[in-house]
Structures are given as C-alpha cells and as structure tokens.
N, C-alpha and C. Protein backbone atom coordinates (compact mmCIF):
# COMPACT_ATOMS: atom_id res chain seq x y z
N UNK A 1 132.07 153.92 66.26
CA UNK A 1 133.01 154.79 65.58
C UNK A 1 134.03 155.26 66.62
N UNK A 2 135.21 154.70 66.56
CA UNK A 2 136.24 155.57 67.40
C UNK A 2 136.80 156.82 67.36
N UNK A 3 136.92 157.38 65.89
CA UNK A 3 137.24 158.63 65.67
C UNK A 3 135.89 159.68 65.91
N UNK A 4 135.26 159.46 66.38
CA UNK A 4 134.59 160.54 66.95
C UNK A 4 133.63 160.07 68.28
N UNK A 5 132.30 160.68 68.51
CA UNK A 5 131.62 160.92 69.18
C UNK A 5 130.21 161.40 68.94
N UNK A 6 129.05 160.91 68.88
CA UNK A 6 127.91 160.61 67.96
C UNK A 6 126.75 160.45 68.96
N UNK A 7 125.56 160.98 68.67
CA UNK A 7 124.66 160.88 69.30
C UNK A 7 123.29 160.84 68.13
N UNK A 8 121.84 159.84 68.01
CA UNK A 8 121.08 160.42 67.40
C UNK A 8 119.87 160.92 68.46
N UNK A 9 119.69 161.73 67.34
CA UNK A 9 118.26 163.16 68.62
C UNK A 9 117.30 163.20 67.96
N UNK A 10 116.14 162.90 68.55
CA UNK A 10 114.91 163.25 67.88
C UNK A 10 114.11 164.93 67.82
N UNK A 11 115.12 165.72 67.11
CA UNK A 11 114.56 166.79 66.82
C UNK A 11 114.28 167.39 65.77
N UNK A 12 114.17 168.09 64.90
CA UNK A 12 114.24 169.03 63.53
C UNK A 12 115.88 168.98 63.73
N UNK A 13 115.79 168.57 62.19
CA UNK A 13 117.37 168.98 61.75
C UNK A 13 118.28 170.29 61.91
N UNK A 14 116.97 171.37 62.35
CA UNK A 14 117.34 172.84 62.50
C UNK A 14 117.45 173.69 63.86
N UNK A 15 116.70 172.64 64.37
CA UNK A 15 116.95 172.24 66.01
C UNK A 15 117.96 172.11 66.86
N UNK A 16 118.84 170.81 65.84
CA UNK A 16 120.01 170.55 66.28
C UNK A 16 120.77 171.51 66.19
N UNK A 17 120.92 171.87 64.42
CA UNK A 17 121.92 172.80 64.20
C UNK A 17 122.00 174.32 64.95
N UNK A 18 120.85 174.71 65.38
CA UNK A 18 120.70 175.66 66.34
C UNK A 18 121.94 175.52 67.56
N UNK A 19 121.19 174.49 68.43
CA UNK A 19 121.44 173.90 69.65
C UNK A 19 122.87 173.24 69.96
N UNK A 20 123.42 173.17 69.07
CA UNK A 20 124.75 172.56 68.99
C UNK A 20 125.58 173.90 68.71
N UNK A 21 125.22 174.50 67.90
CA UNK A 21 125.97 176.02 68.24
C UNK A 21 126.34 176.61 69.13
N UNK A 22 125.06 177.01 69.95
CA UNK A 22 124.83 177.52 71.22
C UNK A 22 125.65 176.64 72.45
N UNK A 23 125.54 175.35 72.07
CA UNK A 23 126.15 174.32 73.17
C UNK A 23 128.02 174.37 72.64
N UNK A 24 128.28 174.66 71.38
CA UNK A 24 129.56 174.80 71.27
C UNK A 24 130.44 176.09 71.97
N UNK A 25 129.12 177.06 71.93
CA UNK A 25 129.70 178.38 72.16
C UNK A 25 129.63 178.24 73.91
N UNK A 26 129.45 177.78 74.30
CA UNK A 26 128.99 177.68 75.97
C UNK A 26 130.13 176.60 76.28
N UNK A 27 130.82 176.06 75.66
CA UNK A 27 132.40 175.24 75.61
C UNK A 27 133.49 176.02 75.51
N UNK A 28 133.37 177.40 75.07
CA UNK A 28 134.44 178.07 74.33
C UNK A 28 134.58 177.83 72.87
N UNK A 29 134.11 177.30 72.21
CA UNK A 29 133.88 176.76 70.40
C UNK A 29 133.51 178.12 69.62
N UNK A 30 134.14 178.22 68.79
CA UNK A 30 133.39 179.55 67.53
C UNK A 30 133.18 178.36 66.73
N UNK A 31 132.21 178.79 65.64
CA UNK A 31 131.92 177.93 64.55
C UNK A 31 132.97 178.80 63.17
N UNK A 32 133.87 178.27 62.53
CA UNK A 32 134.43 179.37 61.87
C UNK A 32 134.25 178.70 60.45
N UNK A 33 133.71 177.43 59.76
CA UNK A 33 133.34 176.84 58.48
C UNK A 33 131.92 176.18 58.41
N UNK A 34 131.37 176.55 57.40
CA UNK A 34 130.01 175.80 57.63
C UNK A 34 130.10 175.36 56.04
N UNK A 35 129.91 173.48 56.01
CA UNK A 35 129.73 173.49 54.53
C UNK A 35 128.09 172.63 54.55
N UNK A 36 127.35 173.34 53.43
CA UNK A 36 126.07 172.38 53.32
C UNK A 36 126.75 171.38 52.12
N UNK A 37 126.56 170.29 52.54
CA UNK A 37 126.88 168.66 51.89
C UNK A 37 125.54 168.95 51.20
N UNK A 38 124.36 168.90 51.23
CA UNK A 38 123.75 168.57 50.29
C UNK A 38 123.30 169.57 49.11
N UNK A 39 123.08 170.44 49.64
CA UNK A 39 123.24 172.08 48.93
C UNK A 39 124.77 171.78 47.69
N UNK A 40 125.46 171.81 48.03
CA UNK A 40 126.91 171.51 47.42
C UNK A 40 126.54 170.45 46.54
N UNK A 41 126.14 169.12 47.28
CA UNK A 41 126.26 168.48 45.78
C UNK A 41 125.24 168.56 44.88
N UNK A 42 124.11 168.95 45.01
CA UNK A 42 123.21 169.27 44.31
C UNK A 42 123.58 170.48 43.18
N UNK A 43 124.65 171.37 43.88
CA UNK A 43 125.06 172.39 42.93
C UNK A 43 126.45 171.79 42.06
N UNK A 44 126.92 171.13 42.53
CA UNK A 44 128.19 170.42 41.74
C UNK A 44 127.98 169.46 40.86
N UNK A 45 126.85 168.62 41.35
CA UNK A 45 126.74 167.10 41.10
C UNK A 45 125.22 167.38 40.77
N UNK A 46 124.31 167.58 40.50
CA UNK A 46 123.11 167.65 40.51
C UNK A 46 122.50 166.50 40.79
N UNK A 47 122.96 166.25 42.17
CA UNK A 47 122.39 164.86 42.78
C UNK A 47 121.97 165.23 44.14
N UNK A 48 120.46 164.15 44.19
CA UNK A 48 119.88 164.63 46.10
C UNK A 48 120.66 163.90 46.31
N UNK A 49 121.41 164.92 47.92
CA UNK A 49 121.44 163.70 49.29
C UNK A 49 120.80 164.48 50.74
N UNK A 50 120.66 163.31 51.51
CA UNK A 50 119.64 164.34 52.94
C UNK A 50 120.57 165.56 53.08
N UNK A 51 120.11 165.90 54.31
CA UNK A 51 120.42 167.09 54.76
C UNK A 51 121.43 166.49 55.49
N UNK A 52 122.68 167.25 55.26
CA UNK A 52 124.15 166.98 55.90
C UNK A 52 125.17 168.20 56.13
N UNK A 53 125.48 168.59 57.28
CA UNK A 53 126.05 169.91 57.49
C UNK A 53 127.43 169.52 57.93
N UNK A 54 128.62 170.10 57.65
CA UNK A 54 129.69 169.96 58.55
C UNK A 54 130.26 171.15 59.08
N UNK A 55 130.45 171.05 60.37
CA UNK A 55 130.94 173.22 61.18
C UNK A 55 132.36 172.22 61.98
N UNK A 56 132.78 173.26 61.11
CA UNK A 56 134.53 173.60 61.35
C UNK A 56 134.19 174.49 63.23
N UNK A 57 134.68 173.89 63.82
CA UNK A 57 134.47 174.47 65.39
C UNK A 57 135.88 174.72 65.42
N UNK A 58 136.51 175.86 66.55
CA UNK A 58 137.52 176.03 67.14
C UNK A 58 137.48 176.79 67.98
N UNK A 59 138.52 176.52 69.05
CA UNK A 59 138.32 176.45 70.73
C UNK A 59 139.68 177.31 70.17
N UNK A 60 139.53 178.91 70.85
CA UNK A 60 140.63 179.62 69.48
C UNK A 60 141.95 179.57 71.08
N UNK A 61 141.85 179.34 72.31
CA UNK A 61 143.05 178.96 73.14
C UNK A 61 143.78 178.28 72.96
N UNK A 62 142.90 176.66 73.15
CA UNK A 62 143.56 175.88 72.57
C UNK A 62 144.14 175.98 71.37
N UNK A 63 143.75 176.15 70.26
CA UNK A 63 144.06 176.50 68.52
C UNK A 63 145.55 177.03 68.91
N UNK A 64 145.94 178.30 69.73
CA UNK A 64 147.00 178.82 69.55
C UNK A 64 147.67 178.06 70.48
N UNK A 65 147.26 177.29 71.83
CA UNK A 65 148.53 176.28 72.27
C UNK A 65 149.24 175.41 71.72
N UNK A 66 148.22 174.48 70.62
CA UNK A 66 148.59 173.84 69.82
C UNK A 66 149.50 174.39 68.55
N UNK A 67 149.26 175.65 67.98
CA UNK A 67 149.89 176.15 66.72
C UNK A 67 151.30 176.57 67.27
N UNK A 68 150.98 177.13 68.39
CA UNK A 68 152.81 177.58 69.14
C UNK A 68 153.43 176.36 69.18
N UNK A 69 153.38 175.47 69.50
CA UNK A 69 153.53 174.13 69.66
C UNK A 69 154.34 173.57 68.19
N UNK A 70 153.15 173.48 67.20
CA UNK A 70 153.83 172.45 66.31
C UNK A 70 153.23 173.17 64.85
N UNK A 71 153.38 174.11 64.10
CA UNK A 71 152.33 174.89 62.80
C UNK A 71 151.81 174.07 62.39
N UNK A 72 152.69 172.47 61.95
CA UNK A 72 151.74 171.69 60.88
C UNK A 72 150.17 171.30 61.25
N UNK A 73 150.02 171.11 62.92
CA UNK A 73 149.08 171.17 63.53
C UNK A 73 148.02 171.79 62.85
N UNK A 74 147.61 173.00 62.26
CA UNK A 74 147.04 173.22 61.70
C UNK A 74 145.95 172.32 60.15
N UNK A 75 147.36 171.97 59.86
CA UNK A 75 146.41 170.62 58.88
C UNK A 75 145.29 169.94 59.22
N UNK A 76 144.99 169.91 61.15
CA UNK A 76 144.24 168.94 61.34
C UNK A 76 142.85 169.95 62.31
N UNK A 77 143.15 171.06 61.59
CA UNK A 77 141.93 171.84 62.59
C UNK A 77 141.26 172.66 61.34
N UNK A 78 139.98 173.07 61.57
CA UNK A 78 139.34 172.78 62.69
C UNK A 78 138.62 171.59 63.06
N UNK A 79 138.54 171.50 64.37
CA UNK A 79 137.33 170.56 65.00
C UNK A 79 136.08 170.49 63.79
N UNK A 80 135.90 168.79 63.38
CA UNK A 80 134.90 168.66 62.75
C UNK A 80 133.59 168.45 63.48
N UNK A 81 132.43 169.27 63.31
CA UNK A 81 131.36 168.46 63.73
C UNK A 81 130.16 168.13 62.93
N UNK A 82 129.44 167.25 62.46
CA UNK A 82 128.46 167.03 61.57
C UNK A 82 127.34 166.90 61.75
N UNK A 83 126.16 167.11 61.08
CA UNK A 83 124.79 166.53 61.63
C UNK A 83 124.19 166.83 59.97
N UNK A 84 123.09 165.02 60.25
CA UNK A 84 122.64 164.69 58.97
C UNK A 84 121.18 163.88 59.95
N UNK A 85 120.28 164.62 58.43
CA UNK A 85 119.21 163.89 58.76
C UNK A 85 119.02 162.61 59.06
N UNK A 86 118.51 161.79 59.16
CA UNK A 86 118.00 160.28 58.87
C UNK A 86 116.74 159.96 58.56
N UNK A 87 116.51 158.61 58.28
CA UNK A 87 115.34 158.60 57.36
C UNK A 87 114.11 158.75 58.23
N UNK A 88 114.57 158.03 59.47
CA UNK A 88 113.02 158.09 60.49
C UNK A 88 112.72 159.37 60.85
N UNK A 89 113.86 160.95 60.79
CA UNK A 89 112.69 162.23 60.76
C UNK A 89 114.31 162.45 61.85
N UNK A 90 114.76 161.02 62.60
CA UNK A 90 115.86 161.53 63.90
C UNK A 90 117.11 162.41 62.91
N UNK A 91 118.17 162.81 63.92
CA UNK A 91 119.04 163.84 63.62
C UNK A 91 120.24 162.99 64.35
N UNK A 92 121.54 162.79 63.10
CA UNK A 92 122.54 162.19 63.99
C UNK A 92 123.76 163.67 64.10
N UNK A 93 124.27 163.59 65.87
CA UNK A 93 124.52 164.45 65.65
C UNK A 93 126.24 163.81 66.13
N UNK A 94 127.37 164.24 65.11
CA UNK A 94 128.72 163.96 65.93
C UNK A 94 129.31 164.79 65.89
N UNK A 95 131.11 164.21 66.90
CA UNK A 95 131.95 165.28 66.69
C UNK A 95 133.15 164.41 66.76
N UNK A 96 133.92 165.17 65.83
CA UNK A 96 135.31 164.17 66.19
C UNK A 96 135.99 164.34 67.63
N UNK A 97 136.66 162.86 67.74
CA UNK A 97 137.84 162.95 69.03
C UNK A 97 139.22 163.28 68.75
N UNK A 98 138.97 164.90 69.27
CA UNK A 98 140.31 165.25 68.97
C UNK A 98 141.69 164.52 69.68
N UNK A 99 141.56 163.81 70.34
CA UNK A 99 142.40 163.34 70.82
C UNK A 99 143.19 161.82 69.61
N UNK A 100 141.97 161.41 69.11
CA UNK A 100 142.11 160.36 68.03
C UNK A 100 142.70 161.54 66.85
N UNK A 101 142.40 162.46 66.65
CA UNK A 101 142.86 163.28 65.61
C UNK A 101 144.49 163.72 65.20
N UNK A 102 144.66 164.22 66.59
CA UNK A 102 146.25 164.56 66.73
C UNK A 102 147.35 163.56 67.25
N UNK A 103 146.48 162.43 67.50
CA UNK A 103 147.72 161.39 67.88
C UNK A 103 148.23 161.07 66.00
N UNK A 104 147.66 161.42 65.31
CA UNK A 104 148.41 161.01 63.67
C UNK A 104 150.08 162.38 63.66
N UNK A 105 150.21 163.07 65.04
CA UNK A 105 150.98 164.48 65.09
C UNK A 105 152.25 163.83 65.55
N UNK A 106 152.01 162.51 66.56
CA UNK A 106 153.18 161.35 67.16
C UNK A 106 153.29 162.59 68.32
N UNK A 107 153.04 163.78 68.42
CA UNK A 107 153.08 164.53 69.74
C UNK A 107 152.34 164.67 70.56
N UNK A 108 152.88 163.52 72.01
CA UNK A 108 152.58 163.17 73.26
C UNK A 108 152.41 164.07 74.07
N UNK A 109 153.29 165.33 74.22
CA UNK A 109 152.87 166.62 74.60
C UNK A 109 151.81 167.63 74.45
N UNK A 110 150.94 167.05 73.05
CA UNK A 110 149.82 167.45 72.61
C UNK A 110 148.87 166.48 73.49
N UNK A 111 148.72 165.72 74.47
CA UNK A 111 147.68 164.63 74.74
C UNK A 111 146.69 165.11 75.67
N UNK A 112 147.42 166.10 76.40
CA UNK A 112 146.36 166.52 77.32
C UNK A 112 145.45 167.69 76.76
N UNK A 113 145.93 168.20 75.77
CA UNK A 113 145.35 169.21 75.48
C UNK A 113 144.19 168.48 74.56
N UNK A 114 144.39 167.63 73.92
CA UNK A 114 143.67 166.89 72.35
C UNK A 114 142.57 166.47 73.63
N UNK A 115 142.56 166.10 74.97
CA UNK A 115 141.78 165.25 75.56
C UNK A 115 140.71 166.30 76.24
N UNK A 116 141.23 167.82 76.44
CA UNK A 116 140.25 168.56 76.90
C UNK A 116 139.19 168.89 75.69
N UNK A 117 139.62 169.10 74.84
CA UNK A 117 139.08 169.22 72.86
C UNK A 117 138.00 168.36 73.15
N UNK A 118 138.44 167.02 73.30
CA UNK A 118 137.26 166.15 73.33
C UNK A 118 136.50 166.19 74.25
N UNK A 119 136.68 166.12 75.44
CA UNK A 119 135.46 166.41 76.72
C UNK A 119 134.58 167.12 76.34
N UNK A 120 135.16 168.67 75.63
CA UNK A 120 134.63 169.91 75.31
C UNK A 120 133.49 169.61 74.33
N UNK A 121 133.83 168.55 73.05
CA UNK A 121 132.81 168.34 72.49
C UNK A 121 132.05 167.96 72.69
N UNK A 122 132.45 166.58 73.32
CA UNK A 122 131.81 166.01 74.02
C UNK A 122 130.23 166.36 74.38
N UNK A 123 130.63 167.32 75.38
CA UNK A 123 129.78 167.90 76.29
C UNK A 123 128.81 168.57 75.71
N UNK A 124 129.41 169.22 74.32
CA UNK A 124 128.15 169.81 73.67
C UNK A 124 127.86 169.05 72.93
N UNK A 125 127.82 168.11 72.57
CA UNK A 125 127.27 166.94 71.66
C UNK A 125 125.69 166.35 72.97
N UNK A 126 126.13 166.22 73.77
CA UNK A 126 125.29 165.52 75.13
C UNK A 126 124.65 166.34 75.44
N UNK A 127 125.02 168.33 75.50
CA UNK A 127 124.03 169.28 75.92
C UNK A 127 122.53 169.55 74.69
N UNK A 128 123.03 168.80 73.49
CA UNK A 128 121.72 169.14 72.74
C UNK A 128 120.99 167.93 72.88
C-alpha cells in the first residue's frame, strides 16, 4: 500500500488501540475523531463486520502551518489512522502517508512539512 503505512501486531485489538494513542500522543498527535466502523454499521446497516476503528489524529502545529498556508488544506485532515481485527486473533495497525496525501494540494512548499507528518506516524505505528 503506498498511501499509507501498516503494520500487523499480535495483540488484543484493545491493546493496540490503547498503545497507538499513547504512541500518537508522545509524537505530538491529539486524537480529535474516533469512528467505530463496525458499531456504525451494525447500527445503520444491521450487518456484522470485525472490529474496525478509524482516529482522526492531528499534530495541531503542523495543522496550523499548513492551514496558514493554504485553508483548502483542511479537506485533507485529519491524519487517518486505522486498526481492524483479523481473522487469526492479529491486529492490523495503519496510518496514512501524509506526504502521499497532500501532494493531491500540487503544493511543493507543503513537502517538507507532509514528510515530518509521516515520520511522526510512522514512528508511532512502529512504537506499538
């Protein structure tokens, strides 16, 4: 997958979601959206699917270098990160590359910044 950054972990699904918090917040990351995917469609759709979380992350410095910068920018935040069960019990855990994200912005002046975004996730993707 090029648009992001992916790891699977053999822990409790609640494990991760713990641990990836804590590892976001130790990046500079707030978690500011949390949607349960399966909770949701079960209430919309009255259909199972595993356990699938997505947290809206934002690195709120960056957020405002980028928004001074360019407002529409906003369309493309926050930082997605996901984690879904799998069938063997493992936990896949990703995050997008913000750098793959904001090059759809055509602003080259945004590159270094989109590339620290990603390290940042990076890093907490690898610390859990």
């Amino acid at each position: 997958m090029d648009y992001g950054y992916q790891r699977i972990i053999n822990k409790s699904f609640d494990e991760v979601d713990a641990d990836i918090r804590n590892a976001l917040q130790d990046q500079g990351f707030g978690v500011l959206t949390e949607i349960v995917v399966d909770e949701t469609f079960k209430k919309k759709l009255n259909v199972d699917f595993r356990r699938y979380k997505i947290l809206g992350a934002c690195h709120p410095t960056t957020a405002f270098k980028a928004l001074s910068t360019e407002l529409e920018i906003g369309l493309l935040l926050p930082c997605n990160v996901t984690i879904w069960e799998n069938e063997d019990g493992t936990v896949t855990l990703s995050a997008i590359n913000a750098a793959k994200m904001l090059s759809v912005s055509g602003r080259d002046d945004l590159d270094e910044l989109a590339g620290q975004v990603t390290d940042w996730l990076k890093a907490a993707v690898d610390a859990v």
